[in-house]
PDB file of N, CA and C in Angstrom:
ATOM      1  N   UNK A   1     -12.621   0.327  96.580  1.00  0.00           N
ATOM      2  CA  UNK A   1     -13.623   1.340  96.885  1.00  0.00           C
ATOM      3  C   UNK A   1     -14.573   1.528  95.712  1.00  0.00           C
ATOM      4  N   UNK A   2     -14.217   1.436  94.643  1.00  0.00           N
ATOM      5  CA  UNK A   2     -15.149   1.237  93.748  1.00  0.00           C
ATOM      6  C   UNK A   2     -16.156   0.950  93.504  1.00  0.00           C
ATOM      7  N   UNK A   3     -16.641  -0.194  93.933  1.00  0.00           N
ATOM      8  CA  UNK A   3     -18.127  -0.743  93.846  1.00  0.00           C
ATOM      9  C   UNK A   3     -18.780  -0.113  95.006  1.00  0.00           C
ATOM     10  N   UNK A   4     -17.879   0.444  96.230  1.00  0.00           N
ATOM     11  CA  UNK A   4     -18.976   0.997  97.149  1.00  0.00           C
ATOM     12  C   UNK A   4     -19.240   2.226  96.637  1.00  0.00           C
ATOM     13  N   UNK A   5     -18.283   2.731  95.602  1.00  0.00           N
ATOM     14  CA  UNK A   5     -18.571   4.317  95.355  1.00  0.00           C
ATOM     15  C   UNK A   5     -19.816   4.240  94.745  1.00  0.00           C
ATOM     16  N   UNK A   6     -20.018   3.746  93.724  1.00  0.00           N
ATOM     17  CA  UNK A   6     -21.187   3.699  93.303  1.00  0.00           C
ATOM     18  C   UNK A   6     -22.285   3.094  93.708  1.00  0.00           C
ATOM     19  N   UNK A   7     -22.032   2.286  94.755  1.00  0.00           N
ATOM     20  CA  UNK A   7     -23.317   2.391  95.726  1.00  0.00           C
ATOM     21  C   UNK A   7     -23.681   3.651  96.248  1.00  0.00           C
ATOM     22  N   UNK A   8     -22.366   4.279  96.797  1.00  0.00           N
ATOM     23  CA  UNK A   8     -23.010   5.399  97.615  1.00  0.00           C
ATOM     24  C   UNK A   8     -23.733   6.665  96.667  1.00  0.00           C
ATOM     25  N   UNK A   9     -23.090   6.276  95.440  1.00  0.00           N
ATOM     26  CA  UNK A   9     -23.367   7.433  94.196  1.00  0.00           C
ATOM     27  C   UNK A   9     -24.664   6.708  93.928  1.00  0.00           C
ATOM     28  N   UNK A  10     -25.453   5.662  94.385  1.00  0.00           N
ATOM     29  CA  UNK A  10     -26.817   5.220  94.009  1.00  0.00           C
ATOM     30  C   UNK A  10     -27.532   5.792  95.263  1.00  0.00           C
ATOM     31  N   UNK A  11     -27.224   5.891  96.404  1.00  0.00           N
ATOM     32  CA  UNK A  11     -27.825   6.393  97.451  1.00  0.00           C
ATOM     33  C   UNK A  11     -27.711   8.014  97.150  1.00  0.00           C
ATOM     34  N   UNK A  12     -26.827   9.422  96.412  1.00  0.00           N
ATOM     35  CA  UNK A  12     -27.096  10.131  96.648  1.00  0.00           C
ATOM     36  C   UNK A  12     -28.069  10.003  95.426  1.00  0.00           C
ATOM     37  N   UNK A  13     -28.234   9.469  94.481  1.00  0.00           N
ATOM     38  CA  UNK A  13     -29.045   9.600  93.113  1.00  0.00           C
ATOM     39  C   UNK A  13     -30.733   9.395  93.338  1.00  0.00           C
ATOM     40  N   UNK A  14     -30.883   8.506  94.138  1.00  0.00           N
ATOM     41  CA  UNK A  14     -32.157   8.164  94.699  1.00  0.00           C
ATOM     42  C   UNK A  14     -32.570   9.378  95.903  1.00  0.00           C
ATOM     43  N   UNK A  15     -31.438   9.998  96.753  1.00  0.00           N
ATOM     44  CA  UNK A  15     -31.731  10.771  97.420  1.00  0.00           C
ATOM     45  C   UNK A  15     -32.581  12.003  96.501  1.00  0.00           C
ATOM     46  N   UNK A  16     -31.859  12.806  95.779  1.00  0.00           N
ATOM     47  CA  UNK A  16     -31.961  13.644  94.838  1.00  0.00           C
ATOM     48  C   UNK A  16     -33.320  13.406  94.215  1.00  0.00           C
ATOM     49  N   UNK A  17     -33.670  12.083  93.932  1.00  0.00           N
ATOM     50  CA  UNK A  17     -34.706  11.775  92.837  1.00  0.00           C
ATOM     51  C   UNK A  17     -35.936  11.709  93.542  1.00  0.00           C
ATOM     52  N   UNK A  18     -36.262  10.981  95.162  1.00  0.00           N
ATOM     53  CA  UNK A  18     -36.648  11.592  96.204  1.00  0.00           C
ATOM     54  C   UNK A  18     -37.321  13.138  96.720  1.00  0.00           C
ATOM     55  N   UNK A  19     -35.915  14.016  96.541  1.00  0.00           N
ATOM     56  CA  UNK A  19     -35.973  15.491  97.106  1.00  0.00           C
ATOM     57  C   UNK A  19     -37.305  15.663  95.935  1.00  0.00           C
ATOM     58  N   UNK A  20     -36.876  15.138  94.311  1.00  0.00           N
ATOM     59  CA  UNK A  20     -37.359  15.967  93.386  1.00  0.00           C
ATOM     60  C   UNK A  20     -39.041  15.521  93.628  1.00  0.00           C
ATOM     61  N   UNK A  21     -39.286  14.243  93.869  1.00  0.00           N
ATOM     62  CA  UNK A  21     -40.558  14.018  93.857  1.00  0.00           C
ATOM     63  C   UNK A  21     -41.546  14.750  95.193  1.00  0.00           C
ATOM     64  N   UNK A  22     -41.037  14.848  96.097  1.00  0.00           N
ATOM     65  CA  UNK A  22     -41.586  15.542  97.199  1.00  0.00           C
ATOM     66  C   UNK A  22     -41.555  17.112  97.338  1.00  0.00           C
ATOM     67  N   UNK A  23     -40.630  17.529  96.281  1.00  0.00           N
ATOM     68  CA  UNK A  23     -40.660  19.066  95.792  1.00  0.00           C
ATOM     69  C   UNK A  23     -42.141  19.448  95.576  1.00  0.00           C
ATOM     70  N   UNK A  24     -42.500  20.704  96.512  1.00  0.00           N
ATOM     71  CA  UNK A  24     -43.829  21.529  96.883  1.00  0.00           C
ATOM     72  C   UNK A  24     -44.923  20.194  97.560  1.00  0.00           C
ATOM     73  N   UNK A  25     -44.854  18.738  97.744  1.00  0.00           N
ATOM     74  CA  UNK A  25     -46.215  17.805  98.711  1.00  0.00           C
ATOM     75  C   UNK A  25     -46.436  18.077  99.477  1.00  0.00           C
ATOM     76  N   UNK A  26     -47.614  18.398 100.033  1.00  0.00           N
ATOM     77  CA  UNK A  26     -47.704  18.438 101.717  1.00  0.00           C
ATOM     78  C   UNK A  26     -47.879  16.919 101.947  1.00  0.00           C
ATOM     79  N   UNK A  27     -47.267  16.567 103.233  1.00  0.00           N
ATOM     80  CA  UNK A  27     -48.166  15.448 103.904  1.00  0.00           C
ATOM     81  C   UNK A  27     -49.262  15.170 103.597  1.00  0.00           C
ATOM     82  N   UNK A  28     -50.355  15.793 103.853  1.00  0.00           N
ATOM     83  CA  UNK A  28     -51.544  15.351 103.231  1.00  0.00           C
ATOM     84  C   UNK A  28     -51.978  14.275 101.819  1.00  0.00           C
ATOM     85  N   UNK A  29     -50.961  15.348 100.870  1.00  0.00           N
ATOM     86  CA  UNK A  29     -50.785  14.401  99.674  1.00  0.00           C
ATOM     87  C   UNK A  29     -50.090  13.185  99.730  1.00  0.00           C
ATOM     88  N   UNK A  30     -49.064  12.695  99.973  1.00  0.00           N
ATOM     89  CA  UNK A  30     -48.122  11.790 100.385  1.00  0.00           C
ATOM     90  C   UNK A  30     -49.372  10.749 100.880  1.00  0.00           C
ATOM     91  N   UNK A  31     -49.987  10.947 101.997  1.00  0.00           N
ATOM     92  CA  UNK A  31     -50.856  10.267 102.702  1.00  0.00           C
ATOM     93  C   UNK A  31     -51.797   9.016 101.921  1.00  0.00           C
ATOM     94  N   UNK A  32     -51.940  10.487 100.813  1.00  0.00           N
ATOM     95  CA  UNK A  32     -52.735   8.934  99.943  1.00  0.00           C
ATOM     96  C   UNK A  32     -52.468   8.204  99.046  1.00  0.00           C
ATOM     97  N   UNK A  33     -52.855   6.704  98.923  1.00  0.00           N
ATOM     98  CA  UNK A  33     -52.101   5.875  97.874  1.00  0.00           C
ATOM     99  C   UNK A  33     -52.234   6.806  97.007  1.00  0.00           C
ATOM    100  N   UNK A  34     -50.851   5.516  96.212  1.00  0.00           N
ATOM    101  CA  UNK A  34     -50.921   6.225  94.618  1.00  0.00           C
ATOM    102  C   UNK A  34     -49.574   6.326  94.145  1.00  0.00           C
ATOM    103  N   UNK A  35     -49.180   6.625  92.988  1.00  0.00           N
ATOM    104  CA  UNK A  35     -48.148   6.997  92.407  1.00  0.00           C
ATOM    105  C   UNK A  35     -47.559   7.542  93.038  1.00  0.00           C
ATOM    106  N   UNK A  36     -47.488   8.400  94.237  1.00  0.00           N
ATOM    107  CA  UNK A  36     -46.653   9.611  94.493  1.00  0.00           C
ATOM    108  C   UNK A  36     -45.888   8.583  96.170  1.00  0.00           C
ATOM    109  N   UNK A  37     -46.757   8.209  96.530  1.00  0.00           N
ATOM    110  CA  UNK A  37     -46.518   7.224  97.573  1.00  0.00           C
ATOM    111  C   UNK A  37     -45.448   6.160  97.374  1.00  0.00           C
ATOM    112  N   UNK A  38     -46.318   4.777  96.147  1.00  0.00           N
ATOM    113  CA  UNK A  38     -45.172   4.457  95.424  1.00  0.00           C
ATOM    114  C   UNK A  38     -43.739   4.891  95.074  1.00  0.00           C
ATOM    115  N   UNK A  39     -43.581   5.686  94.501  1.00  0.00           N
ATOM    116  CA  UNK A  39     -42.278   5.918  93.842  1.00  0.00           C
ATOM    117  C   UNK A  39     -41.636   6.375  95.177  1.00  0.00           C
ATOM    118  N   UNK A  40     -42.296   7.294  96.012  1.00  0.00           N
ATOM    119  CA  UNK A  40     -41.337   7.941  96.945  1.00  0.00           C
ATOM    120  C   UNK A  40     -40.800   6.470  98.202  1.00  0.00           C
ATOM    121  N   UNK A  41     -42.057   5.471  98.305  1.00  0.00           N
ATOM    122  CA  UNK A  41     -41.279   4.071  98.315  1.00  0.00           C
ATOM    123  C   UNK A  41     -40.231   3.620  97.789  1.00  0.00           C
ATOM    124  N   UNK A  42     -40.305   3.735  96.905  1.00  0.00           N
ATOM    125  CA  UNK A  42     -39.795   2.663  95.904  1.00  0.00           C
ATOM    126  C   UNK A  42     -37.869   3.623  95.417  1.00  0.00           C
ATOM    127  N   UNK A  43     -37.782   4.616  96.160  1.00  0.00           N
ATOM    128  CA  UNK A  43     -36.553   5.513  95.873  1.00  0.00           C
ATOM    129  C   UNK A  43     -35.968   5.114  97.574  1.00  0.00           C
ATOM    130  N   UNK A  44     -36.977   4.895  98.361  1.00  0.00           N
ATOM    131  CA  UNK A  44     -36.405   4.395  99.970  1.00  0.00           C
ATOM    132  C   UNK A  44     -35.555   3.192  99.703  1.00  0.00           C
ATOM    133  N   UNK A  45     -36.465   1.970  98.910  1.00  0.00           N
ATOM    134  CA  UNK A  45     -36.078   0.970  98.746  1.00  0.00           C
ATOM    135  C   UNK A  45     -34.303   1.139  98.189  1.00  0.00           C
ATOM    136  N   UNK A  46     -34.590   2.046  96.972  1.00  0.00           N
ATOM    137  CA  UNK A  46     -33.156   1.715  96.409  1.00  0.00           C
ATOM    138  C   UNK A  46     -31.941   2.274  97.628  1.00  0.00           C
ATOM    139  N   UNK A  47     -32.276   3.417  98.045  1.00  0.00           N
ATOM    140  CA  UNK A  47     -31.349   3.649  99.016  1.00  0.00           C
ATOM    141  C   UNK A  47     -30.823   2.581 100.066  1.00  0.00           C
ATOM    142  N   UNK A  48     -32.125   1.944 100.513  1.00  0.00           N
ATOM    143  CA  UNK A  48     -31.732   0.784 101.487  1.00  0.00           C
ATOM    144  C   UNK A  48     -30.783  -0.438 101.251  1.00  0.00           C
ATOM    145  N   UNK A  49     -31.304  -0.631 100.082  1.00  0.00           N
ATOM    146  CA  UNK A  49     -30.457  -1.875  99.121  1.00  0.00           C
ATOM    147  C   UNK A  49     -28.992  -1.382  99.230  1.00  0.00           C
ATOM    148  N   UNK A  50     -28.940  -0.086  98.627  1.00  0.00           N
ATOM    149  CA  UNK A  50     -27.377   0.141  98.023  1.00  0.00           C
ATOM    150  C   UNK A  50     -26.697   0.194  99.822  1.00  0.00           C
ATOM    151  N   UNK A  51     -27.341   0.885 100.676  1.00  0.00           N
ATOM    152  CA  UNK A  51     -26.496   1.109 101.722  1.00  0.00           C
ATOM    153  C   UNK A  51     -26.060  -0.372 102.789  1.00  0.00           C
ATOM    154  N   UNK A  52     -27.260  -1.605 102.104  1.00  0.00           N
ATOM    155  CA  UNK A  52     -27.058  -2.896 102.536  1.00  0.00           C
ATOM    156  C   UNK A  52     -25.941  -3.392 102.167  1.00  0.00           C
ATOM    157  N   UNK A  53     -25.747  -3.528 100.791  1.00  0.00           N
ATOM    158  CA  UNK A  53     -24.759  -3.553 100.092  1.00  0.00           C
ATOM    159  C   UNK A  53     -23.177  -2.968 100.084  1.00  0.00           C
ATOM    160  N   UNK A  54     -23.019  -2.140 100.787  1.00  0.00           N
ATOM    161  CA  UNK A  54     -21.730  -1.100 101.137  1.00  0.00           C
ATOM    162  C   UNK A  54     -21.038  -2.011 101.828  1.00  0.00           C
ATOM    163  N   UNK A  55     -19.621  -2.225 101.841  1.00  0.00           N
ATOM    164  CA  UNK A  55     -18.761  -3.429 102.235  1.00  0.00           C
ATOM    165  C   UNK A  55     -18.990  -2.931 104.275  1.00  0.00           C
ATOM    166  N   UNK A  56     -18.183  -4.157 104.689  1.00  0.00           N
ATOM    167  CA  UNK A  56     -18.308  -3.608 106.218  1.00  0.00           C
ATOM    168  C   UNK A  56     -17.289  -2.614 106.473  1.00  0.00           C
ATOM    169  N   UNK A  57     -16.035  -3.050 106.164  1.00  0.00           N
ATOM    170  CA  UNK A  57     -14.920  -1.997 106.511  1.00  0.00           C
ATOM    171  C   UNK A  57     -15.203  -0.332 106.398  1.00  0.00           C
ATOM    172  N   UNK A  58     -15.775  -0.305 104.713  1.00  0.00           N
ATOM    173  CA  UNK A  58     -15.826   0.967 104.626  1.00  0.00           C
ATOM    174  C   UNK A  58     -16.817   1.545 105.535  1.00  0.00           C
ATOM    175  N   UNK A  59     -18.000   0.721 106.152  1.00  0.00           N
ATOM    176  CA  UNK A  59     -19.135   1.132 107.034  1.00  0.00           C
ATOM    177  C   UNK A  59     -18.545   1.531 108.272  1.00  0.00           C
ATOM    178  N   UNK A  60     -17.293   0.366 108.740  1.00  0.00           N
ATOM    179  CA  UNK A  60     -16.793   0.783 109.931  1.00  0.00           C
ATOM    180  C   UNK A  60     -16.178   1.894 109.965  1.00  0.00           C
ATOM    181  N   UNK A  61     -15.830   2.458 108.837  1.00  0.00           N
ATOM    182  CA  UNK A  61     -14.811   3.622 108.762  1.00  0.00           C
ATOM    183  C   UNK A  61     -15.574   4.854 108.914  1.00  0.00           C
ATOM    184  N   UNK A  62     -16.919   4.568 108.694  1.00  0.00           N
ATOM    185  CA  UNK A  62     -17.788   5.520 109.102  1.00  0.00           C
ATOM    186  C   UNK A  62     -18.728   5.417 109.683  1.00  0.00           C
ATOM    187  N   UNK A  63     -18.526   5.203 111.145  1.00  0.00           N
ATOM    188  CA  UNK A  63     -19.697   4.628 112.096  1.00  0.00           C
ATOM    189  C   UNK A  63     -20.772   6.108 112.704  1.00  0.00           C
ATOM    190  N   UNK A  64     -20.415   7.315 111.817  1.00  0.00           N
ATOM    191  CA  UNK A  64     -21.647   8.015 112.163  1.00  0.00           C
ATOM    192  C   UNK A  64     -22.848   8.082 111.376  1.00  0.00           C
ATOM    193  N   UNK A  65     -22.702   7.071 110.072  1.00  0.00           N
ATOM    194  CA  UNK A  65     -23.418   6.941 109.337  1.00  0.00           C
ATOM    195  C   UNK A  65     -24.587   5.578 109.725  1.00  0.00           C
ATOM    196  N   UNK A  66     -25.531   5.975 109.539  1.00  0.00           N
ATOM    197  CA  UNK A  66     -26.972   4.704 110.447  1.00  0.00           C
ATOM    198  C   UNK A  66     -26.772   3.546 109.572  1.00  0.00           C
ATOM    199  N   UNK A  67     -25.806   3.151 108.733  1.00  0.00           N
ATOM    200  CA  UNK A  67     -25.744   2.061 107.813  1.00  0.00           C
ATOM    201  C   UNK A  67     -26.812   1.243 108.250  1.00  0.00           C
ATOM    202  N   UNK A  68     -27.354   0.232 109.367  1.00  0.00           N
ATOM    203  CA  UNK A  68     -28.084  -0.918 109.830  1.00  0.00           C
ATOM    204  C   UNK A  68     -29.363  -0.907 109.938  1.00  0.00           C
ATOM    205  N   UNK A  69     -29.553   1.147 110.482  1.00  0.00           N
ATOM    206  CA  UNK A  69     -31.140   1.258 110.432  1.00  0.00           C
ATOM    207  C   UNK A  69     -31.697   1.297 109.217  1.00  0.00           C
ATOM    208  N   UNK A  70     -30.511   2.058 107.851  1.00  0.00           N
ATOM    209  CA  UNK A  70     -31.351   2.349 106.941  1.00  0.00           C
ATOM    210  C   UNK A  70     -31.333   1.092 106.074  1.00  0.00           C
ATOM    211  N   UNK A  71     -30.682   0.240 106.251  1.00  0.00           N
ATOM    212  CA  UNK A  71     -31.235  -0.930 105.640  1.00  0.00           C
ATOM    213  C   UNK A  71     -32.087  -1.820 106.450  1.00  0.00           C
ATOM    214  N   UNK A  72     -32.382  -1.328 108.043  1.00  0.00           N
ATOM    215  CA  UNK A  72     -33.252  -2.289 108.382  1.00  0.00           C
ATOM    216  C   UNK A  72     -34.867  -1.697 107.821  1.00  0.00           C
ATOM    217  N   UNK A  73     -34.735  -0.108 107.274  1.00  0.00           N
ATOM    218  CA  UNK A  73     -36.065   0.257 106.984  1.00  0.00           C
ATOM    219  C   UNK A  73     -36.071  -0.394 105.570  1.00  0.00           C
ATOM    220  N   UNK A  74     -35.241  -0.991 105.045  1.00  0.00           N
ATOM    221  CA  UNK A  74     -35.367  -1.132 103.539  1.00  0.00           C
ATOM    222  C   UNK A  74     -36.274  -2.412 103.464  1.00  0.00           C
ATOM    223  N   UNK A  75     -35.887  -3.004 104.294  1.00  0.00           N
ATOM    224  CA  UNK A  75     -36.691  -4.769 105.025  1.00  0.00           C
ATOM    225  C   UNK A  75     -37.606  -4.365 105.327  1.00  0.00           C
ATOM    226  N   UNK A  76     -38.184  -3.361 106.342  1.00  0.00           N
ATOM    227  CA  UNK A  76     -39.732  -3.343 106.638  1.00  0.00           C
ATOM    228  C   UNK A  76     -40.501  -2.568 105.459  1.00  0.00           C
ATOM    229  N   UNK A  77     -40.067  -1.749 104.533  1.00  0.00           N
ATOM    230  CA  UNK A  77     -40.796  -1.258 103.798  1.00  0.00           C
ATOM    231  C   UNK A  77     -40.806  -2.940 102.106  1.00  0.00           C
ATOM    232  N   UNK A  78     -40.188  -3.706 101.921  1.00  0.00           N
ATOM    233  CA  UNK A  78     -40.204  -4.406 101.496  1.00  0.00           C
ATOM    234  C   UNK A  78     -41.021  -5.924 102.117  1.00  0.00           C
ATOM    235  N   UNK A  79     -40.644  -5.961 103.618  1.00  0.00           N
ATOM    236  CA  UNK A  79     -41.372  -7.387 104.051  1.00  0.00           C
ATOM    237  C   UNK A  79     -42.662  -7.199 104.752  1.00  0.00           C
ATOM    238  N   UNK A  80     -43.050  -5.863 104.959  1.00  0.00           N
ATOM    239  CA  UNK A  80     -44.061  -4.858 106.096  1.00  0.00           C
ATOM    240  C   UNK A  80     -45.019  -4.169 105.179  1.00  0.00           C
ATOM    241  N   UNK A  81     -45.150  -4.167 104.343  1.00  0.00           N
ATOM    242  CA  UNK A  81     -45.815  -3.343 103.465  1.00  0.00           C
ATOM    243  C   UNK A  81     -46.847  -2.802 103.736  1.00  0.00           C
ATOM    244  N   UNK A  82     -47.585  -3.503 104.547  1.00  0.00           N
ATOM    245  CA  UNK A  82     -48.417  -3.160 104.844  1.00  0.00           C
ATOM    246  C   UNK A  82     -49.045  -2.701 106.511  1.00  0.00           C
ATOM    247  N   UNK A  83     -47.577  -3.061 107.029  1.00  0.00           N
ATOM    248  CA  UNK A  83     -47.610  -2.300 108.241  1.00  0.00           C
ATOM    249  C   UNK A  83     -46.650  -0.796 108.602  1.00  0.00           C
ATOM    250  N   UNK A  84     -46.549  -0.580 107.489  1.00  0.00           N
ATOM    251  CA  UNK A  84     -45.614   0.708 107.371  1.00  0.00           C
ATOM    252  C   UNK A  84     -46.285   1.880 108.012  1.00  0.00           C
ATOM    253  N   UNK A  85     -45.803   2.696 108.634  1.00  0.00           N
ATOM    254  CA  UNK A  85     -46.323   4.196 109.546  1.00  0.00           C
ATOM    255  C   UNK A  85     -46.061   5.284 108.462  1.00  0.00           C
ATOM    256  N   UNK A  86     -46.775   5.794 107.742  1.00  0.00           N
ATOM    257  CA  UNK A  86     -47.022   6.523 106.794  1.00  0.00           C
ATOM    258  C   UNK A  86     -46.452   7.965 106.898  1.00  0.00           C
ATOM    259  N   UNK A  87     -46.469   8.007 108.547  1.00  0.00           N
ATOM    260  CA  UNK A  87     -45.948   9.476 109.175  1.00  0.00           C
ATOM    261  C   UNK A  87     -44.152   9.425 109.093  1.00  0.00           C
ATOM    262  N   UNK A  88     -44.127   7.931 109.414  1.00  0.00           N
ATOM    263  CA  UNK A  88     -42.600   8.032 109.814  1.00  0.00           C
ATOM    264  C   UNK A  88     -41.870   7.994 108.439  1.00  0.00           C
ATOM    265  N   UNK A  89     -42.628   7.408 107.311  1.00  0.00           N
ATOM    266  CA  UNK A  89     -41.954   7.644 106.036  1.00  0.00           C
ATOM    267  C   UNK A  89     -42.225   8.176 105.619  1.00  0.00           C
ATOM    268  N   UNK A  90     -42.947   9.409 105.848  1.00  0.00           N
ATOM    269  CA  UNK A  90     -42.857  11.028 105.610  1.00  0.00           C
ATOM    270  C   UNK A  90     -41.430  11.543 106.073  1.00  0.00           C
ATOM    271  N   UNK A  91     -41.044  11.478 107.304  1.00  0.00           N
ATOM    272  CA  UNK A  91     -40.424  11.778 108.179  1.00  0.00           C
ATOM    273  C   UNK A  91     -39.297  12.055 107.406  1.00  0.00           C
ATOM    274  N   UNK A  92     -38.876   9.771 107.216  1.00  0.00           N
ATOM    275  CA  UNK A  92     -37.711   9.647 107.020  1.00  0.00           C
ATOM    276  C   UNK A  92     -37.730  10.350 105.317  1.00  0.00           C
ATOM    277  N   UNK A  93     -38.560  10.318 104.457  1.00  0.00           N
ATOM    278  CA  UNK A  93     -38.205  11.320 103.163  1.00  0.00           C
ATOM    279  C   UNK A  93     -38.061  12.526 103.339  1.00  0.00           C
ATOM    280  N   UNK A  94     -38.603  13.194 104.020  1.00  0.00           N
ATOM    281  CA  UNK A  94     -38.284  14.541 103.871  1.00  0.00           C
ATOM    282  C   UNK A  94     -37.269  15.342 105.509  1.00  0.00           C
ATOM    283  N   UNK A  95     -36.673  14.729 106.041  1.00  0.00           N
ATOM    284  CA  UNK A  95     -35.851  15.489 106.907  1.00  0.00           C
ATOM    285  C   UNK A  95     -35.180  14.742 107.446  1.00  0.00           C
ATOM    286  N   UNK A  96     -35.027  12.993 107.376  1.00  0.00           N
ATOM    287  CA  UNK A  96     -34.138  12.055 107.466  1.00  0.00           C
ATOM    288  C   UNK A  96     -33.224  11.914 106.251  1.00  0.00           C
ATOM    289  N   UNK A  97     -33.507  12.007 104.702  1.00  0.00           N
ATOM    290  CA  UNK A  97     -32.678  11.553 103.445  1.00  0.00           C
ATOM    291  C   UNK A  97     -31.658  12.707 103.687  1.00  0.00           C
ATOM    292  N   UNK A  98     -32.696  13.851 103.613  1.00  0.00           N
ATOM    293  CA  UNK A  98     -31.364  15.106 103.223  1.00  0.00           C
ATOM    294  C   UNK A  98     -30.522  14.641 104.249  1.00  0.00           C
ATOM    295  N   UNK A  99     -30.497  14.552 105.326  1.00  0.00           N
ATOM    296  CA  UNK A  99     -29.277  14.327 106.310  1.00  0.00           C
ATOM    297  C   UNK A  99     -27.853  13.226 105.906  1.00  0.00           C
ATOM    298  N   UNK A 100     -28.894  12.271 105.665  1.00  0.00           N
ATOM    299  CA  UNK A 100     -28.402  10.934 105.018  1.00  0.00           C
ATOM    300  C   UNK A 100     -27.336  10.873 103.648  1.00  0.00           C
ATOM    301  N   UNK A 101     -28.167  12.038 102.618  1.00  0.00           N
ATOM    302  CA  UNK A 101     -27.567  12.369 101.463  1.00  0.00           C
ATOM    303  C   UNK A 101     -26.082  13.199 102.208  1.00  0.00           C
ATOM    304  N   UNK A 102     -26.368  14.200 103.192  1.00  0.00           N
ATOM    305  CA  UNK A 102     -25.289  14.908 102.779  1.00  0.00           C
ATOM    306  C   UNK A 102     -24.027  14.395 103.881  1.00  0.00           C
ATOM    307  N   UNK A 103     -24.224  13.021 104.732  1.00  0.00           N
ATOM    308  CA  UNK A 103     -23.281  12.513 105.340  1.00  0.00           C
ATOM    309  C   UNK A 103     -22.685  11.301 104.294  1.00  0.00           C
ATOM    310  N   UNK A 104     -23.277  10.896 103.207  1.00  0.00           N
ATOM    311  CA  UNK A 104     -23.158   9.441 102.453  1.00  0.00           C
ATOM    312  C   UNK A 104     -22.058  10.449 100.997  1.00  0.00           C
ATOM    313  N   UNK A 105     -22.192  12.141 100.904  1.00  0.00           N
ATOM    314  CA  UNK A 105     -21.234  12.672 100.231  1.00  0.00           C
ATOM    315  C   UNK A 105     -20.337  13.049 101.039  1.00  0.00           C
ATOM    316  N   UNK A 106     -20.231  13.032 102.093  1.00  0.00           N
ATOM    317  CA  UNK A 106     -18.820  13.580 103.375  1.00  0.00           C
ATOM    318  C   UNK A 106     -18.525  12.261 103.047  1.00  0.00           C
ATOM    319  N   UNK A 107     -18.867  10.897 102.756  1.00  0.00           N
ATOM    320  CA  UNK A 107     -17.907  10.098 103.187  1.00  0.00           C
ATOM    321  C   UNK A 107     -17.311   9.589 101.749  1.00  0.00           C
ATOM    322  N   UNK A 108     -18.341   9.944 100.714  1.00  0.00           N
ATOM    323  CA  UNK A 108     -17.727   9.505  99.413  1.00  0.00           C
ATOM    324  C   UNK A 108     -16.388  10.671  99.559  1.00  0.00           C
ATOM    325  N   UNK A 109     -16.587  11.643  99.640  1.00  0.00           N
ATOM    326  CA  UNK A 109     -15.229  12.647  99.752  1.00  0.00           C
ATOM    327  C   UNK A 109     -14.055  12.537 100.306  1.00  0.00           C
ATOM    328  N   UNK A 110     -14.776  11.752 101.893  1.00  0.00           N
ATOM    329  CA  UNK A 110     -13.565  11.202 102.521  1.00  0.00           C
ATOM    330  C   UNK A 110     -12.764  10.077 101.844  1.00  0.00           C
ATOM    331  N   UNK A 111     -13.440   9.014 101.701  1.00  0.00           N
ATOM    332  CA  UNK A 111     -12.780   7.966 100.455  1.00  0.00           C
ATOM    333  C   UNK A 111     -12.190   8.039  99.586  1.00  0.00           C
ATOM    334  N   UNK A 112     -12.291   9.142  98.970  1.00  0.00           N
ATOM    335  CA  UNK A 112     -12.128   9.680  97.692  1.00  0.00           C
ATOM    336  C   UNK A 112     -10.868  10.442  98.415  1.00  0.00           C
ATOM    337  N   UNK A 113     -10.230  10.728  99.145  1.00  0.00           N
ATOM    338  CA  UNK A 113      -9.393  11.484  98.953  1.00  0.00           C
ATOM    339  C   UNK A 113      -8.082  10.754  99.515  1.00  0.00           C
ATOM    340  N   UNK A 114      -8.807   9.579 100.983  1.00  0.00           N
ATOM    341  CA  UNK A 114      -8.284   8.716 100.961  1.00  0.00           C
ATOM    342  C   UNK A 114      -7.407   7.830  99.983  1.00  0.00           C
ATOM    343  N   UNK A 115      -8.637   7.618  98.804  1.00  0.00           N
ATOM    344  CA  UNK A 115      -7.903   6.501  97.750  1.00  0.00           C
ATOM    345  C   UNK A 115      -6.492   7.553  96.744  1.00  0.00           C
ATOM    346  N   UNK A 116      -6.835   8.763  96.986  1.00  0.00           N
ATOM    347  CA  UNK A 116      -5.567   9.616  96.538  1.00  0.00           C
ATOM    348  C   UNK A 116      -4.419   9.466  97.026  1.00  0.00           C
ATOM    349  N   UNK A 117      -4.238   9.498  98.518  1.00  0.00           N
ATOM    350  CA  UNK A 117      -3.354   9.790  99.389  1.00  0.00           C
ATOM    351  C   UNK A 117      -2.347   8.137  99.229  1.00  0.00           C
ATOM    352  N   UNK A 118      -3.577   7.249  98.681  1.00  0.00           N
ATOM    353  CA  UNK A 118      -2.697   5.976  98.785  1.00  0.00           C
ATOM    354  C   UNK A 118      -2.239   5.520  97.714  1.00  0.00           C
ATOM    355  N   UNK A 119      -2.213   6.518  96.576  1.00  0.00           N
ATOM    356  CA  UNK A 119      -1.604   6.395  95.338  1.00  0.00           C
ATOM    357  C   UNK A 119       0.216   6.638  95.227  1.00  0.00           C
TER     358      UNK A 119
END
């Protein structure tokens, strides 16, 4: 479980780092290139990677978690760049992550208590 923990501990870290950059934006701002666009990209990306990365078993063990979509957005915001919907990755930053963050710590918890029980 190890190496997935800290995947998933890279998905809540990027979540967090995310929340912080979109702390007080409206849409509007977001909308236009730029630094603020970028990075709030570029914190999707890492999430996508790490949750690509998460072994299968442990994914199966938690099949309420979107493991497939959120790495299939990690591919279109990496191979699509330029066909990306600006609204929907509004969306997914600000009322898709938090969700994401706080099911990807239910399951580090669950694991985590798991890997106790089997000590």
């Amino acid at each position: 479980m190890r190496r997935d923990e800290l995947r998933l501990r890279d998905v809540v870290a990027a979540a967090d780092t995310l929340a912080e950059y979109l702390k007080g934006v409206r849409q509007e701002q977001f909308q236009s290139p730029g630094l603020l666009q970028d990075a709030i990209l570029r914190q999707l990306t890492v999430v996508g990677e790490a949750i690509y990365k998460v072994s299968r078993p442990l994914q199966s063990r938690h099949p309420n978690v979107p493991w497939l979509q959120v790495a299939g957005f990690r591919h279109r915001v990496i191979h699509d760049y330029f066909g990306l919907d600006l609204d929907a990755v509004w969306r997914i930053g600000t009322v898709e992550m938090p969700r994401l963050r706080s099911e990807i710590l239910a399951v580090l918890a669950a694991e985590i208590a798991q890997d106790l029980l089997d000590v």
